[in-house]
Structure formats: structure tokens, C-alpha cells
Protein backbone atom coordinates (compact mmCIF):
# COMPACT_ATOMS: atom_id res chain seq x y z
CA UNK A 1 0.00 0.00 0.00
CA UNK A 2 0.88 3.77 -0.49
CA UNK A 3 -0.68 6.75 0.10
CA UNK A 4 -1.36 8.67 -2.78
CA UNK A 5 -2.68 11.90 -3.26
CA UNK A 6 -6.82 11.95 -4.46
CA UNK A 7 -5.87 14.44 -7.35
CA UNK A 8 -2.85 11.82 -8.51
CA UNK A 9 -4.45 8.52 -8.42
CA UNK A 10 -5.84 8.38 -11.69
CA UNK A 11 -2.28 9.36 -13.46
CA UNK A 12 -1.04 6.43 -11.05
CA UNK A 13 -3.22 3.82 -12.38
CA UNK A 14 -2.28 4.81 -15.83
CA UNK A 15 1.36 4.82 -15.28
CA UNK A 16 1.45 1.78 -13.51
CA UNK A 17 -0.79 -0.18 -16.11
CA UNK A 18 1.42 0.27 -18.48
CA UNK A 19 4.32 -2.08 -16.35
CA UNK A 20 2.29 -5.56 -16.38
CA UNK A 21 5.48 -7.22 -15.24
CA UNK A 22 6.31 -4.94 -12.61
CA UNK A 23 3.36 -5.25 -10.42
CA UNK A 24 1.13 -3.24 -12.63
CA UNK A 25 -2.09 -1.40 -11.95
CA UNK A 26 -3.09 -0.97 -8.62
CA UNK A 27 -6.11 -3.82 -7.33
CA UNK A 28 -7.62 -1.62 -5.21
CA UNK A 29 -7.80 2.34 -4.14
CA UNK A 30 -9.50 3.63 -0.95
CA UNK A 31 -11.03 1.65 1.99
CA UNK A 32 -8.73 -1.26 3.42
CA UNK A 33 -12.09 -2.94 5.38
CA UNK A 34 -13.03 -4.23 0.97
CA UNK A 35 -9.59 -6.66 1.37
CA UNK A 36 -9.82 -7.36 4.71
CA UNK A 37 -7.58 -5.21 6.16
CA UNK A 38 -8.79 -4.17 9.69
CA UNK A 39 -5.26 -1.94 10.65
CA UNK A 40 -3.71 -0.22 8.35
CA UNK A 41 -1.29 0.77 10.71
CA UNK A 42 -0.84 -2.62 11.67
CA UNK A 43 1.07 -4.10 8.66
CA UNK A 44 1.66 -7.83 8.66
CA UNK A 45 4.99 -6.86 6.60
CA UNK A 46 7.10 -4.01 7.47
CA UNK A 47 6.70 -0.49 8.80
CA UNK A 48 2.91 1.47 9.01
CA UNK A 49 2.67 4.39 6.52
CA UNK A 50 0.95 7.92 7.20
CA UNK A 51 -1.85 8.46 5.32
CA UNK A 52 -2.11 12.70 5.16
CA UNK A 53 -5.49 14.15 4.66
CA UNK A 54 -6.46 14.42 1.05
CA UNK A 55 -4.25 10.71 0.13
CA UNK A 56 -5.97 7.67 -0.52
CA UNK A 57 -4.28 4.06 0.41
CA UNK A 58 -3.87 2.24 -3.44
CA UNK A 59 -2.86 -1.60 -3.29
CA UNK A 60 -0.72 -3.12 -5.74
CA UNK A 61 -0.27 -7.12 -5.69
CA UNK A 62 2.78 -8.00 -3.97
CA UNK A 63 4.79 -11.77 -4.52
CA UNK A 64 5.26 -11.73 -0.70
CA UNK A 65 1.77 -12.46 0.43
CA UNK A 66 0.97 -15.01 -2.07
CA UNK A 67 4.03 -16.59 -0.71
CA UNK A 68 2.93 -16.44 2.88
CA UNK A 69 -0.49 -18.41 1.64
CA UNK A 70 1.69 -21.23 -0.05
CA UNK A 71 3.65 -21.12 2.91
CA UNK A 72 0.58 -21.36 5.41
CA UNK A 73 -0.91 -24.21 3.22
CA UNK A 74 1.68 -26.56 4.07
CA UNK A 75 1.31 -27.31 0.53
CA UNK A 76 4.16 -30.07 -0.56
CA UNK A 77 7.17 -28.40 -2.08
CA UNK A 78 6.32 -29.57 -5.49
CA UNK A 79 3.51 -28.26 -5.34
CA UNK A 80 4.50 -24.35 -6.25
CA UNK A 81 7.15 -22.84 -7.49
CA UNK A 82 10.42 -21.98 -5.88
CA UNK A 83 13.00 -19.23 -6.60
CA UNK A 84 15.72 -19.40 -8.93
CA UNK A 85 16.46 -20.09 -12.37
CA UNK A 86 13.59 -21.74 -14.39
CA UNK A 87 13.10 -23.55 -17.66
CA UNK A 88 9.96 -23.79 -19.96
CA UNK A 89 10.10 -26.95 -21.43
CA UNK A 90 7.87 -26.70 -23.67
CA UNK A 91 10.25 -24.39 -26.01
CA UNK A 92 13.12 -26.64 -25.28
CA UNK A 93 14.52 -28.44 -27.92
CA UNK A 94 14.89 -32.30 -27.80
CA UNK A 95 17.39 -34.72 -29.33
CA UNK A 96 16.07 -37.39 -31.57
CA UNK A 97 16.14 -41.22 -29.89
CA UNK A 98 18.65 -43.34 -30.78
């Protein structure tokens, strides 16, 4: 989350639509209670953030609490996927047999 100011969220959105791969558009602008969040000043990761008056709190995605889920799920290791280096094998080319 980060406070933004009312008359520059709209530019924001745009801006940061246009970087899919970097987290992209925001998923939400304005009251925390629509995604659950009961504290805003009670992160669950790192340090609480003013919020001036005239700023609205706009919510990108984050890799960190999808990670937390997985982690939480005591899922099986193979069941998601883990950092580092990773190969699609579908583009990968394979030697004929024999």
C-alpha cells in the first residue's frame, strides 16, 4: 500500500498499467475494510505508513503475500514454485532417440 494523493491517483493507475510485469495497476484504491484489512497501521509486513489528509491508500499485488499463503498451506514443495532459475520446457529443444 501507499498513500497517494486523491488528485494523482488516476495518473497512477495509468502509469502503472502500463508495467504488467512490474506489479502493474493498482487492485484496489481507498477503503482497506473491501480486502480485509482491519489496521492499516498494523502491517503484517514491514513499517505502518501515514496516510495525510487528502491521500488515498492504493494496493498493488505483492509476490510476498501469495508466498505467505503457499507457505501457510503446508502445501508439498512440489507443489508451487520456488525461486531461482527456471526452464519452460515446452520451447526446449529435444534430441532425436537413438
Amino acid at each position: 500500500m501507499r498513500p497517494i494523493p486523491a488528485s494523482q491517483v488516476a495518473k497512477a493507475v495509468e502509469v502503472t498499467a502500463a508495467m504488467p510485469r512490474v506489479h502493474g495497476a493498482p487492485i484496489h484504491v481507498g477503503d482497506p475494510a473491501s480486502l480485509g484489512i482491519n489496521d492499516l497501521f498494523q502491517p503484517d509486513y514491514g513499517d505502518p505508513v501515514t496516510i495525510k489528509d487528502g491521500e488515498l491508500p492504493v494496493f498493488w499485488p505483492c509476490g510476498v503475500t501469495p508466498q505467505n499463503a503457499i507457505m501457510q498451506s503446508k502445501a508439498p514443495a512440489g507443489d508451487y514454485p520456488r525461486p531461482g532459475p527456471h526452464v519452460d520446457h515446452r520451447r526446449v529443444k529435444r534430441r532425436p532417440e537413438g
